[in-house]
PDB file of N, CA and C in Angstrom:
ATOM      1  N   UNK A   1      84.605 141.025 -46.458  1.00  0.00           N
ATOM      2  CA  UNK A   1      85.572 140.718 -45.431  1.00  0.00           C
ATOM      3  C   UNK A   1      85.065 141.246 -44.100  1.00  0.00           C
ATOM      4  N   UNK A   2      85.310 140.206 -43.087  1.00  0.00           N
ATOM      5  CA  UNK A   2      85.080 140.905 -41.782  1.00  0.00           C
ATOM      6  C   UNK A   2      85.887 142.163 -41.519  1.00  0.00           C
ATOM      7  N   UNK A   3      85.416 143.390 -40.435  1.00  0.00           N
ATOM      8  CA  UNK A   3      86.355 144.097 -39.810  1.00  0.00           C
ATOM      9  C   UNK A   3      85.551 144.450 -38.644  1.00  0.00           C
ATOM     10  N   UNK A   4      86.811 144.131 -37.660  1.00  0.00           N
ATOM     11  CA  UNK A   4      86.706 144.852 -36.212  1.00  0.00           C
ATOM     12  C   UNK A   4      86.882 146.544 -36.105  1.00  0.00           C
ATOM     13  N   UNK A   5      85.624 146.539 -35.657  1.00  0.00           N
ATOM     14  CA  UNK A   5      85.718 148.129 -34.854  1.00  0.00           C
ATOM     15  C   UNK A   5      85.394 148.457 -33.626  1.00  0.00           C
ATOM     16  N   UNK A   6      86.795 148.843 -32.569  1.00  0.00           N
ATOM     17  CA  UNK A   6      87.049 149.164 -31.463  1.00  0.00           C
ATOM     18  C   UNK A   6      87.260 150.941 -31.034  1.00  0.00           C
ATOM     19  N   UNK A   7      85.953 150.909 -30.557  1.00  0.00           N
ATOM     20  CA  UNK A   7      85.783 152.664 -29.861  1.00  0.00           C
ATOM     21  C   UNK A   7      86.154 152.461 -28.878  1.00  0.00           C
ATOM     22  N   UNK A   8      86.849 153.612 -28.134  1.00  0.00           N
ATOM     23  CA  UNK A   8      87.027 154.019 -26.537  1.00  0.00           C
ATOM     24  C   UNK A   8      86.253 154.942 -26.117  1.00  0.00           C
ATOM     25  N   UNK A   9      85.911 155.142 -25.778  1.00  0.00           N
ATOM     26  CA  UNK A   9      84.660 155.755 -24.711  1.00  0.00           C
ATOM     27  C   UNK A   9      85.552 157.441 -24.047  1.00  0.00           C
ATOM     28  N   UNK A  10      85.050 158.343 -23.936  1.00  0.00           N
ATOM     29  CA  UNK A  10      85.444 159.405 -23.401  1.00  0.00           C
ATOM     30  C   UNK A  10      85.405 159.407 -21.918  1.00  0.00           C
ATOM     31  N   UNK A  11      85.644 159.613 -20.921  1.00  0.00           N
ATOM     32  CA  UNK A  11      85.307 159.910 -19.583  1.00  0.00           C
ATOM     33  C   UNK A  11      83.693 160.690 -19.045  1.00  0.00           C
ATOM     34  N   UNK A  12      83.308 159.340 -18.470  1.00  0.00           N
ATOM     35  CA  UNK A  12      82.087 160.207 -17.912  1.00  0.00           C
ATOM     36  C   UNK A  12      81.180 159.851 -18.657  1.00  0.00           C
ATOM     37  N   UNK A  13      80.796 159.179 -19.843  1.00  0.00           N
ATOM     38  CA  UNK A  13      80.047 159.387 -21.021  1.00  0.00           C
ATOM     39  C   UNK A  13      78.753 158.172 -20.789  1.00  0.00           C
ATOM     40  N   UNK A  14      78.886 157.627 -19.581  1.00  0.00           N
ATOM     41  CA  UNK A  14      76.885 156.760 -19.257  1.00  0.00           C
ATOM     42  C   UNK A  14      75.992 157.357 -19.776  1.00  0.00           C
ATOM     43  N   UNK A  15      75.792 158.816 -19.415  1.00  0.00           N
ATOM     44  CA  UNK A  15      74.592 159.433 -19.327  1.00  0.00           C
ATOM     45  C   UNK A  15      74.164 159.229 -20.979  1.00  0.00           C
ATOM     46  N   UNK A  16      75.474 159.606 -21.995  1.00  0.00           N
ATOM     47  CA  UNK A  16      75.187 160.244 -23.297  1.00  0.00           C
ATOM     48  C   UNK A  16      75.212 158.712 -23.908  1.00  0.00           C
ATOM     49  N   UNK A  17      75.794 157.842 -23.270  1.00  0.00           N
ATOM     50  CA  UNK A  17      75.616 156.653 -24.334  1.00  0.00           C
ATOM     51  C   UNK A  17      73.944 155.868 -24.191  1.00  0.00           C
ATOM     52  N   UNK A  18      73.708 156.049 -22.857  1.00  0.00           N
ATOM     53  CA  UNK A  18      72.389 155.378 -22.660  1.00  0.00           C
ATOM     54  C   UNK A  18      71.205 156.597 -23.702  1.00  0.00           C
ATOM     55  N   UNK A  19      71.410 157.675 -23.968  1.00  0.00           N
ATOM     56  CA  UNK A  19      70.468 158.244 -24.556  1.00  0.00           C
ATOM     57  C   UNK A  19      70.876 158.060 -25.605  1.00  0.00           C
ATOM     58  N   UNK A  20      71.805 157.596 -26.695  1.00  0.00           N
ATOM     59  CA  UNK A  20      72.155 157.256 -27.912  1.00  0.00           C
ATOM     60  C   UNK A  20      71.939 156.051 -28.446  1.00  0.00           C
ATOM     61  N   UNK A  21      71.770 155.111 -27.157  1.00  0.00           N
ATOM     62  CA  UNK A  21      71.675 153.760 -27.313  1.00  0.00           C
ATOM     63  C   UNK A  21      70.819 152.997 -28.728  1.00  0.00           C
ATOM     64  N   UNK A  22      69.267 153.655 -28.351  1.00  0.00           N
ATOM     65  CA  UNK A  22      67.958 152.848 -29.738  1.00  0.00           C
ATOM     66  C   UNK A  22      69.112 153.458 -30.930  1.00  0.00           C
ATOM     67  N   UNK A  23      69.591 154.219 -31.021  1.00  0.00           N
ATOM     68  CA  UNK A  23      69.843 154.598 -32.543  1.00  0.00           C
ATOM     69  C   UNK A  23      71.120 153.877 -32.657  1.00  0.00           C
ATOM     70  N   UNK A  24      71.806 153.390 -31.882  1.00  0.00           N
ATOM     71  CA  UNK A  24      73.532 152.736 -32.040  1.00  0.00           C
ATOM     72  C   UNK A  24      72.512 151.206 -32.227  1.00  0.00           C
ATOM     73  N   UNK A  25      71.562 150.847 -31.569  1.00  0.00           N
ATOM     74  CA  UNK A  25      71.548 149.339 -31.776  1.00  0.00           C
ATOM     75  C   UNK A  25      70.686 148.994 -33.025  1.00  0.00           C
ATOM     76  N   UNK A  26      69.724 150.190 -33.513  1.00  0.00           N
ATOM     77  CA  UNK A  26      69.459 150.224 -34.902  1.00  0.00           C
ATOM     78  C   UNK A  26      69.710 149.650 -35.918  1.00  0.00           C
ATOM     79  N   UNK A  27      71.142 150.642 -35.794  1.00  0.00           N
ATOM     80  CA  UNK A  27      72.302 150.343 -36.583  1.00  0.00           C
ATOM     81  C   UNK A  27      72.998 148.736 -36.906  1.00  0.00           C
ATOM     82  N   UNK A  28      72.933 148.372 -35.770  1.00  0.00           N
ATOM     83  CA  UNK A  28      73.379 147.532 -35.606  1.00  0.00           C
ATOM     84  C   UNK A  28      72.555 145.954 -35.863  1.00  0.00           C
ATOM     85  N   UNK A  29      71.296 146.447 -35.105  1.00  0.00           N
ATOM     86  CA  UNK A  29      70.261 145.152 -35.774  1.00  0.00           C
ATOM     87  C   UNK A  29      70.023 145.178 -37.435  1.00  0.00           C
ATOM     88  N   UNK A  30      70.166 146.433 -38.073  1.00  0.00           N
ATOM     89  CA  UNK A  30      70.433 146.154 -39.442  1.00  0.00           C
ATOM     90  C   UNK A  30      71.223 145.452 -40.108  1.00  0.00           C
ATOM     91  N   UNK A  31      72.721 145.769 -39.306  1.00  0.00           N
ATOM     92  CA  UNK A  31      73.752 144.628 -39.576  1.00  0.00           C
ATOM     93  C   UNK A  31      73.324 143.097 -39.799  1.00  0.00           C
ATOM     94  N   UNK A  32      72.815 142.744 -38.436  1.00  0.00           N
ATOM     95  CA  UNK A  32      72.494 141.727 -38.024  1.00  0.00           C
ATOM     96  C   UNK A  32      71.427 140.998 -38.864  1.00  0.00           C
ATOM     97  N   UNK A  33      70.323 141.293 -39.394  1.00  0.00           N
ATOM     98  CA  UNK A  33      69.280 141.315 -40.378  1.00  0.00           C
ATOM     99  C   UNK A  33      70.504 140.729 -41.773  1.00  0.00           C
ATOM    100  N   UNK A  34      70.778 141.826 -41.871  1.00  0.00           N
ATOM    101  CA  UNK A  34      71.483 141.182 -43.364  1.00  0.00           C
ATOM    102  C   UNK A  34      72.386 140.621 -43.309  1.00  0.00           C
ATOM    103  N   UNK A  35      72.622 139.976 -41.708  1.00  0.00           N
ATOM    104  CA  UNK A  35      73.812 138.546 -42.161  1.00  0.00           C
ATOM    105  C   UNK A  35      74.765 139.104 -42.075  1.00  0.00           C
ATOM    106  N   UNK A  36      75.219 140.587 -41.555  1.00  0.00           N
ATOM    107  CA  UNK A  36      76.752 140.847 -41.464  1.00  0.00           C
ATOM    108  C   UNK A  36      77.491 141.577 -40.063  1.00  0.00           C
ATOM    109  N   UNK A  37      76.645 140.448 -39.278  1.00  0.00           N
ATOM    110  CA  UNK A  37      77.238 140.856 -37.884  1.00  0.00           C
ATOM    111  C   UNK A  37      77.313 139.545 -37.311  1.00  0.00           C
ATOM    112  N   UNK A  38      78.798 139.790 -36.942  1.00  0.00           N
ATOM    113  CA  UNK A  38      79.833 138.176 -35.982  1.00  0.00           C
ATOM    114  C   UNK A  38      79.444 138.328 -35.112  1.00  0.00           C
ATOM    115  N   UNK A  39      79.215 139.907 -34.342  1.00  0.00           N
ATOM    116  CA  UNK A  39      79.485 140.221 -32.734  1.00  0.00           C
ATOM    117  C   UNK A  39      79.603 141.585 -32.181  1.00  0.00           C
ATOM    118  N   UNK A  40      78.738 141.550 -31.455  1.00  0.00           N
ATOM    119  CA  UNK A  40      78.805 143.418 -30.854  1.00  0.00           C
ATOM    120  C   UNK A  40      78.457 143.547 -29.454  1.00  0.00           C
ATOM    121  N   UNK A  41      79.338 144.461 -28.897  1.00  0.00           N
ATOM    122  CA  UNK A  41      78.978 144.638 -27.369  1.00  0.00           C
ATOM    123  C   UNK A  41      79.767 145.645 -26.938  1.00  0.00           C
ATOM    124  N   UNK A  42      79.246 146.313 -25.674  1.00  0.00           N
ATOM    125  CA  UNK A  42      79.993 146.928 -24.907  1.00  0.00           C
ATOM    126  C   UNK A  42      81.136 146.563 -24.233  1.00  0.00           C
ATOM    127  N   UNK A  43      82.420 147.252 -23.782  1.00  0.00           N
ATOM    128  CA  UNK A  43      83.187 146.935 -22.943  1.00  0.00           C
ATOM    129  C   UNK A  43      82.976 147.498 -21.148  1.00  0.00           C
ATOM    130  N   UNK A  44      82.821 146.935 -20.373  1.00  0.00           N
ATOM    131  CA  UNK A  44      82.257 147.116 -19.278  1.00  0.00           C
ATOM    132  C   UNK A  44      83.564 147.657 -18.446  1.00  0.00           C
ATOM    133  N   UNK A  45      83.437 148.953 -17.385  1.00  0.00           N
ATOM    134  CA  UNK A  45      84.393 149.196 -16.933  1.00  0.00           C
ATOM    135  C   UNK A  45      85.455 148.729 -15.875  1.00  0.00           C
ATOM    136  N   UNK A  46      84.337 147.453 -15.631  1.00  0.00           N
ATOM    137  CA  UNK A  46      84.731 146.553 -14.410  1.00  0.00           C
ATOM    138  C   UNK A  46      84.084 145.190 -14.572  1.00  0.00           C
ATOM    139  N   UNK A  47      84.566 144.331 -14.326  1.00  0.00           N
ATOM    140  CA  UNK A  47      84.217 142.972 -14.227  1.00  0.00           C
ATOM    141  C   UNK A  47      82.772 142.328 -13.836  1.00  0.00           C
ATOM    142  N   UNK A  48      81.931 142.887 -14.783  1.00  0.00           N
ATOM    143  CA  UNK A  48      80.683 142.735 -14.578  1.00  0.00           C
ATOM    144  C   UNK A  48      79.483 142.639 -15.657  1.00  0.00           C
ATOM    145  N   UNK A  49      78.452 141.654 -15.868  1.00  0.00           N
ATOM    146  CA  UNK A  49      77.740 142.342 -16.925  1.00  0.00           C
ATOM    147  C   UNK A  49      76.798 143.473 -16.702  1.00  0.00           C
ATOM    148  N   UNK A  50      76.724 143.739 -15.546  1.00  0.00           N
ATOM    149  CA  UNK A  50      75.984 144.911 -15.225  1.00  0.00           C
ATOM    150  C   UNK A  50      76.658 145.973 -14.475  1.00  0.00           C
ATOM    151  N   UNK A  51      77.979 147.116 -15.583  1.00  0.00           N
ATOM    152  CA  UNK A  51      78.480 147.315 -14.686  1.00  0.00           C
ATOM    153  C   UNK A  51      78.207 148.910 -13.696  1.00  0.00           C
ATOM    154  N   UNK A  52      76.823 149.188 -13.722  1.00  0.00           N
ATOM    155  CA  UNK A  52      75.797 150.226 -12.969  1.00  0.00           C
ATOM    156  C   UNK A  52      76.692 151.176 -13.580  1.00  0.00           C
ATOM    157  N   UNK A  53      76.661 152.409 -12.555  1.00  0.00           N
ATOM    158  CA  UNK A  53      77.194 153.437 -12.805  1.00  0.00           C
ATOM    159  C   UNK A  53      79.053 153.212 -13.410  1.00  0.00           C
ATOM    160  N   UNK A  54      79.719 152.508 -12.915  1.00  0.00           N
ATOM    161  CA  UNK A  54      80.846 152.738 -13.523  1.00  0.00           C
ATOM    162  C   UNK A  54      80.856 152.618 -14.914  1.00  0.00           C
ATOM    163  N   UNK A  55      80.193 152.200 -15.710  1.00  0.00           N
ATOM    164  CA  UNK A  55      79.666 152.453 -16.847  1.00  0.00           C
ATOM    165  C   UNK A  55      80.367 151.651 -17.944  1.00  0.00           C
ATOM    166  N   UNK A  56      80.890 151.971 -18.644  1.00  0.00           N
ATOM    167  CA  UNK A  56      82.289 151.157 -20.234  1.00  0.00           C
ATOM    168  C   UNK A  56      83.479 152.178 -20.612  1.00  0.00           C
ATOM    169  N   UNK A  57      83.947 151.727 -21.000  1.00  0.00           N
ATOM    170  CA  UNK A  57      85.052 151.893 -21.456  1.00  0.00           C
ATOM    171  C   UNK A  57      85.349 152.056 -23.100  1.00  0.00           C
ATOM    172  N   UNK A  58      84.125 151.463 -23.544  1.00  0.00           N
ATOM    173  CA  UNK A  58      84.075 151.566 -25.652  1.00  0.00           C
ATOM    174  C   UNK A  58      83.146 150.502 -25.717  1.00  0.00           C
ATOM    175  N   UNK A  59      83.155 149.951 -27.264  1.00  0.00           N
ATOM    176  CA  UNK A  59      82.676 148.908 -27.424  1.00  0.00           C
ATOM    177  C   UNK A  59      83.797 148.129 -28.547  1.00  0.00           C
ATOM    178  N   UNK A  60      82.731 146.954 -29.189  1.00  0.00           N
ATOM    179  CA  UNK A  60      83.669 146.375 -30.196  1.00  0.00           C
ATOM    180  C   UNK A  60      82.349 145.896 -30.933  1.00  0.00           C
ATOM    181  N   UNK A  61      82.698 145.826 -32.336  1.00  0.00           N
ATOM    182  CA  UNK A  61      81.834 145.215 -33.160  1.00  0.00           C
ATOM    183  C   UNK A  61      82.668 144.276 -34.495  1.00  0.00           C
ATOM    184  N   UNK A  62      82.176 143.492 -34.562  1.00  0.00           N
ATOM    185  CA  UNK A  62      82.918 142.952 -36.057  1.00  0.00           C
ATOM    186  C   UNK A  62      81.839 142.426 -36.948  1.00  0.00           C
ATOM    187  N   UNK A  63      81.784 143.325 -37.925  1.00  0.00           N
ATOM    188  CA  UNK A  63      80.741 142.896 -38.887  1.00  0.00           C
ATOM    189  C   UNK A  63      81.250 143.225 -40.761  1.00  0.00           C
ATOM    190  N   UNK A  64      80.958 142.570 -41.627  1.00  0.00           N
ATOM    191  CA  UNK A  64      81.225 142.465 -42.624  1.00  0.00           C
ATOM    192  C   UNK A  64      80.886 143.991 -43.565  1.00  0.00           C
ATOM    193  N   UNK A  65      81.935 144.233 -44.102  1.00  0.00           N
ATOM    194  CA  UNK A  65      81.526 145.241 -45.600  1.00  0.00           C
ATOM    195  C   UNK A  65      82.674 144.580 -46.712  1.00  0.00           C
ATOM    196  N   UNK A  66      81.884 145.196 -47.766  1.00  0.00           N
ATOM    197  CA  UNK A  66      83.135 145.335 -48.928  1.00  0.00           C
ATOM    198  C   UNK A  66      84.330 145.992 -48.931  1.00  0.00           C
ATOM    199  N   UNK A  67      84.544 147.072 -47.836  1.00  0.00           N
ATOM    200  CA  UNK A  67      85.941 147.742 -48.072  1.00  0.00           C
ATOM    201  C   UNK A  67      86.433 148.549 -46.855  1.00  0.00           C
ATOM    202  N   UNK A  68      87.417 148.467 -46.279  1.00  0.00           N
ATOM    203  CA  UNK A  68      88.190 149.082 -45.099  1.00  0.00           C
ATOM    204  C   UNK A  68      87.504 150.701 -45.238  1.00  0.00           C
ATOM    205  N   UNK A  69      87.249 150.867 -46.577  1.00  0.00           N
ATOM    206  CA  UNK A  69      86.675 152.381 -46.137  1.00  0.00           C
ATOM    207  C   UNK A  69      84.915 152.267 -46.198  1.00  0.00           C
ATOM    208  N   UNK A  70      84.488 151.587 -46.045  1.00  0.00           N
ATOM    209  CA  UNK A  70      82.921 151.252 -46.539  1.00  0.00           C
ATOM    210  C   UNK A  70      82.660 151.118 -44.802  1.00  0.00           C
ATOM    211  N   UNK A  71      83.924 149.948 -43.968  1.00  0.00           N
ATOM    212  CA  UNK A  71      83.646 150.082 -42.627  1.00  0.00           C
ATOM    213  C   UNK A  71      84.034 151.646 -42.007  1.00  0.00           C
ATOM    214  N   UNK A  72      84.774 152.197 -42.300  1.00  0.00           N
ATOM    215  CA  UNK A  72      85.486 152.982 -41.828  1.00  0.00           C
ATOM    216  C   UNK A  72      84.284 154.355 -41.955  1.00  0.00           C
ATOM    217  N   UNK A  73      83.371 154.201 -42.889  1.00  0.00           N
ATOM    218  CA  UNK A  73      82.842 155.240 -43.175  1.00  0.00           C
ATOM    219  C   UNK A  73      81.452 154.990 -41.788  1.00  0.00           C
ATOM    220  N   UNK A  74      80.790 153.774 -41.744  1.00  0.00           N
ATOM    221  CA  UNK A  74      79.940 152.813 -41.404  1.00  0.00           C
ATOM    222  C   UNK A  74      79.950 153.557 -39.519  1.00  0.00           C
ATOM    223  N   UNK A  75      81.583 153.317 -39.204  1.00  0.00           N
ATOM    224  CA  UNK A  75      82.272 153.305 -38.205  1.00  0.00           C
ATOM    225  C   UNK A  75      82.048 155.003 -37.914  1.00  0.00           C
ATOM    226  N   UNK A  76      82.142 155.331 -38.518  1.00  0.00           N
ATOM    227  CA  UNK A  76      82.130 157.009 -38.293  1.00  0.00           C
ATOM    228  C   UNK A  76      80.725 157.507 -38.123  1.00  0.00           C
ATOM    229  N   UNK A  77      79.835 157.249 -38.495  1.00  0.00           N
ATOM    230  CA  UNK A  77      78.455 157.662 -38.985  1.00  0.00           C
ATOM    231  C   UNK A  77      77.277 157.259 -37.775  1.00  0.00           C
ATOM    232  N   UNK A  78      77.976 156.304 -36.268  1.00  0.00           N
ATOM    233  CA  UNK A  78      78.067 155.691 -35.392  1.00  0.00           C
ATOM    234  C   UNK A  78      77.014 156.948 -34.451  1.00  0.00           C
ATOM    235  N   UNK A  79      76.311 156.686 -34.402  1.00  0.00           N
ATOM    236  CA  UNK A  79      75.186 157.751 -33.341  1.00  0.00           C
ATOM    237  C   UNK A  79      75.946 158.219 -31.781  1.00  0.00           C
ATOM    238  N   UNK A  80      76.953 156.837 -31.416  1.00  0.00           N
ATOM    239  CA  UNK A  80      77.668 157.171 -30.090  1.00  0.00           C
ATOM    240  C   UNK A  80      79.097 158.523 -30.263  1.00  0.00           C
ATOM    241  N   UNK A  81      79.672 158.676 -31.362  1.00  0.00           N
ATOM    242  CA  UNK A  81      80.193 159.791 -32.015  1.00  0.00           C
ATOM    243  C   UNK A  81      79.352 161.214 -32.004  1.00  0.00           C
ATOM    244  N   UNK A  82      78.406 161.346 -32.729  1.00  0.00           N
ATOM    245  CA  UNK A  82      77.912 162.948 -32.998  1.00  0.00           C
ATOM    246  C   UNK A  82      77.502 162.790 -31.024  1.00  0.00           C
ATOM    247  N   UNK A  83      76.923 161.933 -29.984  1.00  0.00           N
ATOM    248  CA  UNK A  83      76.559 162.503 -29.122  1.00  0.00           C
ATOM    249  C   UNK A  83      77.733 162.525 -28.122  1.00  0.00           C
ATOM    250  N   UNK A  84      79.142 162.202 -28.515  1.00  0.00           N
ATOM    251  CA  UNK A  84      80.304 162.101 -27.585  1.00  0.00           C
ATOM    252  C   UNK A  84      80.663 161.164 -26.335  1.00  0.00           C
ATOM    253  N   UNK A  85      80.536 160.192 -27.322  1.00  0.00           N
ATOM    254  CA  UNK A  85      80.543 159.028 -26.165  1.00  0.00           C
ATOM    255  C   UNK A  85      82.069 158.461 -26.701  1.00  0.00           C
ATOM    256  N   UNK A  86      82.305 158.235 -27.488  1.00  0.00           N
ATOM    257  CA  UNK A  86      83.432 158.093 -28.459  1.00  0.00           C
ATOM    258  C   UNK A  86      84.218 159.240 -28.419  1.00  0.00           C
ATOM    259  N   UNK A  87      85.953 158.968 -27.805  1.00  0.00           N
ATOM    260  CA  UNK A  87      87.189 159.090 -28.065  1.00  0.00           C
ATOM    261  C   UNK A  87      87.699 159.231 -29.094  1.00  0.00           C
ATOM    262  N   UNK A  88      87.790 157.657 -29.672  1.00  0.00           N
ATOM    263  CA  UNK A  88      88.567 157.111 -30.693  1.00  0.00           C
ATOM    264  C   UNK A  88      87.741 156.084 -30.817  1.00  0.00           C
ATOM    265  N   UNK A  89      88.033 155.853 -32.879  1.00  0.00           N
ATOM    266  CA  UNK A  89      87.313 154.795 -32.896  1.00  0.00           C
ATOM    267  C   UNK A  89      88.428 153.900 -33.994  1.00  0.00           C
ATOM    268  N   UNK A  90      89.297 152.771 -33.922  1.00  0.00           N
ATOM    269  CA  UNK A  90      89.893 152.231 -34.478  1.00  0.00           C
ATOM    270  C   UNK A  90      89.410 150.814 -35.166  1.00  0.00           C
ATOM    271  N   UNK A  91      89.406 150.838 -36.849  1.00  0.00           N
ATOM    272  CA  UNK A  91      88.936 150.160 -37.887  1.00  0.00           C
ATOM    273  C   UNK A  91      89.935 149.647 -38.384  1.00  0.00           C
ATOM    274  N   UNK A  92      90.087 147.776 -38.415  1.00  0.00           N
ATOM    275  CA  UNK A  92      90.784 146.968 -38.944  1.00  0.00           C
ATOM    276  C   UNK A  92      90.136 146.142 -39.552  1.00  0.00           C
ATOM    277  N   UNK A  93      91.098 145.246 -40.405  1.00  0.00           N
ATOM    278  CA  UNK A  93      90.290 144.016 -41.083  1.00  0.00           C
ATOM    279  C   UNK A  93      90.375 143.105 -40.080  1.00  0.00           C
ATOM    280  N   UNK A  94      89.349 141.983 -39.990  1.00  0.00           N
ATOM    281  CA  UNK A  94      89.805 140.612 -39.151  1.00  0.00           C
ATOM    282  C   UNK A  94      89.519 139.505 -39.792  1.00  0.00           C
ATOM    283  N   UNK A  95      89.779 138.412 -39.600  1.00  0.00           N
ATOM    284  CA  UNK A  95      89.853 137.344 -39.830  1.00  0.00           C
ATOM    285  C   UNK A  95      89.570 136.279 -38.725  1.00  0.00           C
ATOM    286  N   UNK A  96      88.541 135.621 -39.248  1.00  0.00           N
ATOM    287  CA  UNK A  96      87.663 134.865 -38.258  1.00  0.00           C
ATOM    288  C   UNK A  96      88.862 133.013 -38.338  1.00  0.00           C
ATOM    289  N   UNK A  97      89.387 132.534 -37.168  1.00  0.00           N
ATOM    290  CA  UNK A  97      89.421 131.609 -37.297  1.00  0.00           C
ATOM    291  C   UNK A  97      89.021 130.569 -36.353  1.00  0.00           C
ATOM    292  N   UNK A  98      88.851 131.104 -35.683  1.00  0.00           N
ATOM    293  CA  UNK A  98      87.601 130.516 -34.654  1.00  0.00           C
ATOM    294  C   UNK A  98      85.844 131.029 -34.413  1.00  0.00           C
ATOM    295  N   UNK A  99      85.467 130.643 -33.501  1.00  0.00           N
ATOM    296  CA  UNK A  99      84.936 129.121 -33.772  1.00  0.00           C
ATOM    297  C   UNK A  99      84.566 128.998 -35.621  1.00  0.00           C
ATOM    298  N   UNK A 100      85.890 127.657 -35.940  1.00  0.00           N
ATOM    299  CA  UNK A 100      85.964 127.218 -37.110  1.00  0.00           C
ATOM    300  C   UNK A 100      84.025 127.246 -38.007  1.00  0.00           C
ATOM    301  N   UNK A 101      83.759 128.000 -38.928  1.00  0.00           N
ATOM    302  CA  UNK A 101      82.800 128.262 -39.810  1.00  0.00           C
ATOM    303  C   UNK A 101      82.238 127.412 -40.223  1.00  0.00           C
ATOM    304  N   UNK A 102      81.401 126.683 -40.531  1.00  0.00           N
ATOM    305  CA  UNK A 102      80.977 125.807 -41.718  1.00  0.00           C
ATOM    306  C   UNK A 102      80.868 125.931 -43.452  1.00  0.00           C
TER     307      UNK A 102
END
């Protein structure tokens, strides 16, 4: 099953996310490799894709596991966490119904 996972970002936290970055996208191109990533990105703090120093706000990812705690664990283990870039990080199931699948 898909699940969305939405972090918020701590205040201030550019410096520590750009040095965490190779190991968060790692992570993440592994996902991607085995076919279980919909979608991942930063949330930008302002209306921009480049948004310089004002920096993000969290991110979002939705990628597939077997179990709300398999993401949840996945979600925790997150390189932007141990270096404090991450607030909060909130893990749901989702359900894809757009753009309709083949």
């Amino acid at each position: 099953m898909w699940f969305m996972i939405v972090a918020e970002d701590t205040p201030n936290s550019l410096e520590r996310r750009l040095a965490a970055r190779p190991a968060h996208l790692q992570r993440l191109t592994e996902l991607q490799d085995g076919g279980r990533l919909l979608t991942a990105g930063p949330l930008p703090a302002i209306a921009s894709n480049d948004p310089g120093p004002a920096g993000f706000t969290g991110s979002l990812v939705v990628a597939e596991f077997d179990s709300l705690a398999q993401a949840q664990a996945w979600a925790d283990a997150d390189p932007y966490i141990d270096a404090g870039v991450y607030a909060k990080v909130t893990v749901k199931p989702y359900k894809q119904v757009f753009p309709v699948s083949q």
